[in-house]
Protein backbone atom coordinates (compact mmCIF):
# COMPACT_ATOMS: atom_id res chain seq x y z
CA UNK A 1 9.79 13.57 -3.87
CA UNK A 2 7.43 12.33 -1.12
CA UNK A 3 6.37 9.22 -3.63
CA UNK A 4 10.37 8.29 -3.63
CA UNK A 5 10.67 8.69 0.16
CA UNK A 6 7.64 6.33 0.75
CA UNK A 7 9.02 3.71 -1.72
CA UNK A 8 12.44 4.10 -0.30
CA UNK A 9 10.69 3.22 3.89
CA UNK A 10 8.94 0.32 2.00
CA UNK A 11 12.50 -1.09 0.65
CA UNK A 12 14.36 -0.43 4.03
CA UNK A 13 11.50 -1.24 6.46
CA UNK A 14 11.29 -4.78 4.34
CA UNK A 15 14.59 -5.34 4.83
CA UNK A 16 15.08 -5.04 8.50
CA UNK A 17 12.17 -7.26 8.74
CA UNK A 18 13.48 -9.61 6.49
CA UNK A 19 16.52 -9.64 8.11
CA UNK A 20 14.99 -10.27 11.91
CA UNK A 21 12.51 -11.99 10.94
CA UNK A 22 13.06 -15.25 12.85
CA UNK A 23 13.75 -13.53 16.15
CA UNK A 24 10.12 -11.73 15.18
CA UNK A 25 8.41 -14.66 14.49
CA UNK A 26 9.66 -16.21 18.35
CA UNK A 27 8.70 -13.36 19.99
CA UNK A 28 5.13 -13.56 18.12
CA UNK A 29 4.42 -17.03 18.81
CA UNK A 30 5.75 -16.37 22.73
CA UNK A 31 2.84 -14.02 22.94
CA UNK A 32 0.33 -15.49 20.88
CA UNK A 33 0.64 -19.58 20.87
CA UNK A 34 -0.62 -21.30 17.98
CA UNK A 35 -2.35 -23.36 20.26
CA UNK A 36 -2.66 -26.32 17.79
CA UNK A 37 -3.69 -24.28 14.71
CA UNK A 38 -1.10 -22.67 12.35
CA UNK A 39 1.21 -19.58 14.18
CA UNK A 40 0.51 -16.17 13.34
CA UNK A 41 3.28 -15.27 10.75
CA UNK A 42 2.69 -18.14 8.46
CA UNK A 43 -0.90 -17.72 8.60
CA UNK A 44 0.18 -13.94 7.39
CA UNK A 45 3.04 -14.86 4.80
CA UNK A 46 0.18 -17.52 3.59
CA UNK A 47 -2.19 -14.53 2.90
CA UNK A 48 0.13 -12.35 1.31
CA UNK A 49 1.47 -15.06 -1.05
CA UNK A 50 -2.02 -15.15 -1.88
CA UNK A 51 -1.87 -12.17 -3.18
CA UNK A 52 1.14 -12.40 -4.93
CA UNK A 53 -0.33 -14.91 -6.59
CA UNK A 54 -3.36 -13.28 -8.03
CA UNK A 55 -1.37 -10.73 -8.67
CA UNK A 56 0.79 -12.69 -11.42
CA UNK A 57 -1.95 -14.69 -12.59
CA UNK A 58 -3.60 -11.29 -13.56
CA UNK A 59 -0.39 -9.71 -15.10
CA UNK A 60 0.18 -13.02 -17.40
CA UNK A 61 -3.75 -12.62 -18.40
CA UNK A 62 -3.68 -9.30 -19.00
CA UNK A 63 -0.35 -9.02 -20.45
CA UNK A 64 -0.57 -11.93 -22.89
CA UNK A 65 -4.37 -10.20 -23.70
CA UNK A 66 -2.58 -6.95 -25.21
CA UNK A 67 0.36 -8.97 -26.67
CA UNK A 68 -1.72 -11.19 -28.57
CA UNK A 69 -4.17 -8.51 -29.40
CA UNK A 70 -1.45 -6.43 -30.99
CA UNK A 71 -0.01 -9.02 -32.79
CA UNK A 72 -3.35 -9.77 -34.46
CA UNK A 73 -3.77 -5.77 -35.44
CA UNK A 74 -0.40 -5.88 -36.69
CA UNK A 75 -1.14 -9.17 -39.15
CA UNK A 76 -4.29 -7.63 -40.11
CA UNK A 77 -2.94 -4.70 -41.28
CA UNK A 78 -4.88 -2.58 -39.08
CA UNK A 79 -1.77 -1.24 -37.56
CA UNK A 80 0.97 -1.89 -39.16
CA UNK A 81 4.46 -3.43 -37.70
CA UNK A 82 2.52 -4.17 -34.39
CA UNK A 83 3.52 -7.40 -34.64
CA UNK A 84 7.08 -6.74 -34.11
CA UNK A 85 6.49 -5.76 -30.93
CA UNK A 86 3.62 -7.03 -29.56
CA UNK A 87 5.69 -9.38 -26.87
CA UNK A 88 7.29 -6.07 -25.86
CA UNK A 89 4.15 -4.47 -25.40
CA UNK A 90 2.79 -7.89 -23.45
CA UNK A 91 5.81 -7.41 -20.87
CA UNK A 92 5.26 -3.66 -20.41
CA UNK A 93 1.62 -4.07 -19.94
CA UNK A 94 2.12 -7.63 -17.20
CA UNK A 95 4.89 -4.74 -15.67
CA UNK A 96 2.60 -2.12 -15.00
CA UNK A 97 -0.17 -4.13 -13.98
CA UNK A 98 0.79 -4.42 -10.81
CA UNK A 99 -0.33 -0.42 -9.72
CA UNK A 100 -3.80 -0.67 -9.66
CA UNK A 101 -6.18 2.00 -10.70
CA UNK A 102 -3.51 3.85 -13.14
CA UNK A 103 -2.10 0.80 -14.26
CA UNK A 104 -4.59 0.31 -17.09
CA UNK A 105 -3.95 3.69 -18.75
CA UNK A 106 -0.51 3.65 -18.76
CA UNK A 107 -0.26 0.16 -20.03
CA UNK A 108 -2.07 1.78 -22.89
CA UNK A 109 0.29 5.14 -23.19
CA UNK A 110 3.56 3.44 -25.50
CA UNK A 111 1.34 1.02 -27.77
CA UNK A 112 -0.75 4.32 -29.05
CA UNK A 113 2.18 6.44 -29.58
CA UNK A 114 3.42 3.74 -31.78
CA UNK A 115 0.00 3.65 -33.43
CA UNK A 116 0.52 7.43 -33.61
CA UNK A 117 3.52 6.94 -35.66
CA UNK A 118 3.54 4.05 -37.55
CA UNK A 119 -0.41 4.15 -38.94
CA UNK A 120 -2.17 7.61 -38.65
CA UNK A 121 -4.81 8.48 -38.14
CA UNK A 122 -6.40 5.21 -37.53
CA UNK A 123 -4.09 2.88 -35.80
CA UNK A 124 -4.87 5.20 -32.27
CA UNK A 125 -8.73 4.11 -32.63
CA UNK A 126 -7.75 1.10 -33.13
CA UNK A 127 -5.34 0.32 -30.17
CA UNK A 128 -7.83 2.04 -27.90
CA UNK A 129 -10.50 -0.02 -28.92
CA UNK A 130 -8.34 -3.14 -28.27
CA UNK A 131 -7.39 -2.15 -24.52
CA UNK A 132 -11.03 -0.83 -23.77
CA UNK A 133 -11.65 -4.43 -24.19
CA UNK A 134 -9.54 -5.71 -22.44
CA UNK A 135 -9.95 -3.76 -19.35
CA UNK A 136 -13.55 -4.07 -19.50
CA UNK A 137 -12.75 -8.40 -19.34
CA UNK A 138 -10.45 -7.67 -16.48
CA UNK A 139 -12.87 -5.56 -14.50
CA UNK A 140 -16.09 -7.50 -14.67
CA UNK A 141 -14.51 -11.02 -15.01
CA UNK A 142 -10.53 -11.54 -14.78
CA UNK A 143 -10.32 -9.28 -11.23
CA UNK A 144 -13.22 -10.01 -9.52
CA UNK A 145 -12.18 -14.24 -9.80
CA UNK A 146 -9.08 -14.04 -9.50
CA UNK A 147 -8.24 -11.26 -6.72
CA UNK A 148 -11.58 -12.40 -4.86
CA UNK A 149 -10.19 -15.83 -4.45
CA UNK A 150 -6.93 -14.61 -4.20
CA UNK A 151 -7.61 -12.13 -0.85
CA UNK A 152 -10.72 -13.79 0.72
CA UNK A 153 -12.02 -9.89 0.32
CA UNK A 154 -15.32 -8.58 -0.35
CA UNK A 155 -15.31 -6.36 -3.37
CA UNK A 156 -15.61 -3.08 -1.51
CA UNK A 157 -13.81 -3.70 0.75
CA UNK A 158 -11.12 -3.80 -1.82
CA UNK A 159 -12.82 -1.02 -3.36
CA UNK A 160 -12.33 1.17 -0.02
CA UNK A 161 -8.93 -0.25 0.78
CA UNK A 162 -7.30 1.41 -2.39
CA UNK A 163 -9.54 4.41 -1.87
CA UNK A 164 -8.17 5.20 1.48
CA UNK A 165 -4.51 3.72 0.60
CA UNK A 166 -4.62 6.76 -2.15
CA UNK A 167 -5.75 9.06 0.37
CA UNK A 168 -3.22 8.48 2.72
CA UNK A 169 0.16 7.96 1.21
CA UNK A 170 -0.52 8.36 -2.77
CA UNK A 171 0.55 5.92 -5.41
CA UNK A 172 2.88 4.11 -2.58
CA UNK A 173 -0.43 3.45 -0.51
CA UNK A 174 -2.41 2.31 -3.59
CA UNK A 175 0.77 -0.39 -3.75
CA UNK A 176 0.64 -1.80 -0.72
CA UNK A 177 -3.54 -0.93 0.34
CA UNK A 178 -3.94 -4.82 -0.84
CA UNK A 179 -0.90 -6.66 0.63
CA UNK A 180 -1.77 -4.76 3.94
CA UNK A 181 -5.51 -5.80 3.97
CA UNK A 182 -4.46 -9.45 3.09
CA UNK A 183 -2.41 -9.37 6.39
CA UNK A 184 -5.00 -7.84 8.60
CA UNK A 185 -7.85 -10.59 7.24
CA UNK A 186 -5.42 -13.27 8.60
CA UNK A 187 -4.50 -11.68 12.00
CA UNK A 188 -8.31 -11.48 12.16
CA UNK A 189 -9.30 -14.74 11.51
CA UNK A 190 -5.81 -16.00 13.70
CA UNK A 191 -7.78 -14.08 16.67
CA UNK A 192 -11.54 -14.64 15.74
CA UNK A 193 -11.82 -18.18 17.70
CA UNK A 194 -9.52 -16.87 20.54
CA UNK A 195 -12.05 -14.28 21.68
CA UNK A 196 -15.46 -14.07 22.29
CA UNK A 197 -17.44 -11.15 22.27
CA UNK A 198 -20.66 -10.89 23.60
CA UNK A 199 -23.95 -9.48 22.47
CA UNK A 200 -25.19 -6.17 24.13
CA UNK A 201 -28.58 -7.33 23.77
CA UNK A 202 -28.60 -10.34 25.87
CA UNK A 203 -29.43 -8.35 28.91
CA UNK A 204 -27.48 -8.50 32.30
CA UNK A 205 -26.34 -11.74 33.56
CA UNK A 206 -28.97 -13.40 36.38
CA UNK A 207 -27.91 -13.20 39.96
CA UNK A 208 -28.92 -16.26 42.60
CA UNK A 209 -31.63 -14.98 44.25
CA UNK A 210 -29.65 -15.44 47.89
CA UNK A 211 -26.80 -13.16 46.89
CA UNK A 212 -27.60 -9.96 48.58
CA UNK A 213 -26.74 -7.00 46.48
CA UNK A 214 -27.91 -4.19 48.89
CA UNK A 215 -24.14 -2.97 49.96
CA UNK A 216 -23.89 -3.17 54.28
CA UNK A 217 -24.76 -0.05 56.39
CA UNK A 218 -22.26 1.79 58.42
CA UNK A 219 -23.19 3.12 61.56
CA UNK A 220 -21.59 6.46 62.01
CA UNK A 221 -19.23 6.61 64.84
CA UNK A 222 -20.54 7.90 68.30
CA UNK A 223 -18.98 10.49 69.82
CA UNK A 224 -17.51 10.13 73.03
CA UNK A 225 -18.91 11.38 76.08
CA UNK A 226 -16.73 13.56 78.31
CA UNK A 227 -16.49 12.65 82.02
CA UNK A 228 -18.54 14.69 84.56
């Protein structure tokens, strides 16, 4: 119930923003000038399209990965009638790519109940065998190239993003722990050469010798002498 509440304030909160968005972006750029460089919201919508973009290229790699390896386990007789379906199996498993962490195993879930069925006891092993492969390619090589260069992100900072997205709000906050980061790495680099911070050991700034920094003395007031 609480997942389908959070993914119903995603839906209408993108909506009204959506919908308002050019009034947003004016009053953005009224408070924060551009000041030559690109304005704030594009540098954002840049960043998340970013994303987006890894995001596909990773669901076609990963999804044409388990198509094409169940086609092959289907002509080889390993399990049999794969074939058939291997491009339905190559859209579910680009589909489901998208929610990281629990994305891989459930990509996994139809394809071995139809290995179940159609090619006991052996067609299971094999289908496991085939996404244990491909998961280990997308987590030491197709993720860390493409998402990487996607995000501008170190690795664990990714890592803790998701961690603490999961914390927070569940499988919603796993959805949106990367699109969120994204957004926050542009609004810092939008206000990283508009303000300088400086370093607490550089010691106190020098003072001119003829400024005199002891503060005046106040005489205290005399009292008044009464008449004879």
């Amino acid at each position: 119930m609480l997942l389908l509440f959070s993914l119903i304030l995603i839906v209408v909160i993108s909506i009204y923003m959506l919908l308002d968005m050019p009034r947003l972006e004016r009053s953005i750029d009224s408070r924060f000038p551009p000041h030559g460089g690109p304005p704030l919201t594009e540098q954002i919508e840049s960043a998340l399209w970013g994303y987006v973009r890894g995001q596909a290229i990773l669901s076609f790699v990963i999804g044409s990965s388990a198509g094409i390896g169940m086609w092959i386990l289907g002509e080889t007789g390993l399990v049999e009638g794969a074939q058939e379906y291997a491009l339905l199996f190559a859209l579910w498993t680009a589909f489901i790519e998208v929610i990281p962490y629990i994305g891989p195993w459930l990509s996994a879930v139809p394809p071995a109940i139809f290995a179940l069925f159609a090619d006991p006891p052996w067609g299971i092993l094999w289908v496991a065998l085939l996404f244990l492969f491909i998961y280990q390619v997308e987590g030491h090589i197709v993720v860390p190239n493409v998402m990487a260069s996607a995000l501008r992100l170190h690795p664990l900072l990714v890592i803790f993003g998701l961690l603490a997205g999961g914390e927070l709000y569940g499988i919603a906050g796993v959805l949106v722990a990367l699109p969120t980061m994204a957004g926050l790495r542009a609004i810092w680099e939008f206000f990283r050469t508009r303000v300088r911070l400086e370093r607490w050991d550089e010691g106190t700034p020098e003072v001119p010798g003829d400024v005199d920094l002891e503060p005046p003395k106040v005489e205290p007031p005399r009292a008044a002498s009464g008449s004879g």
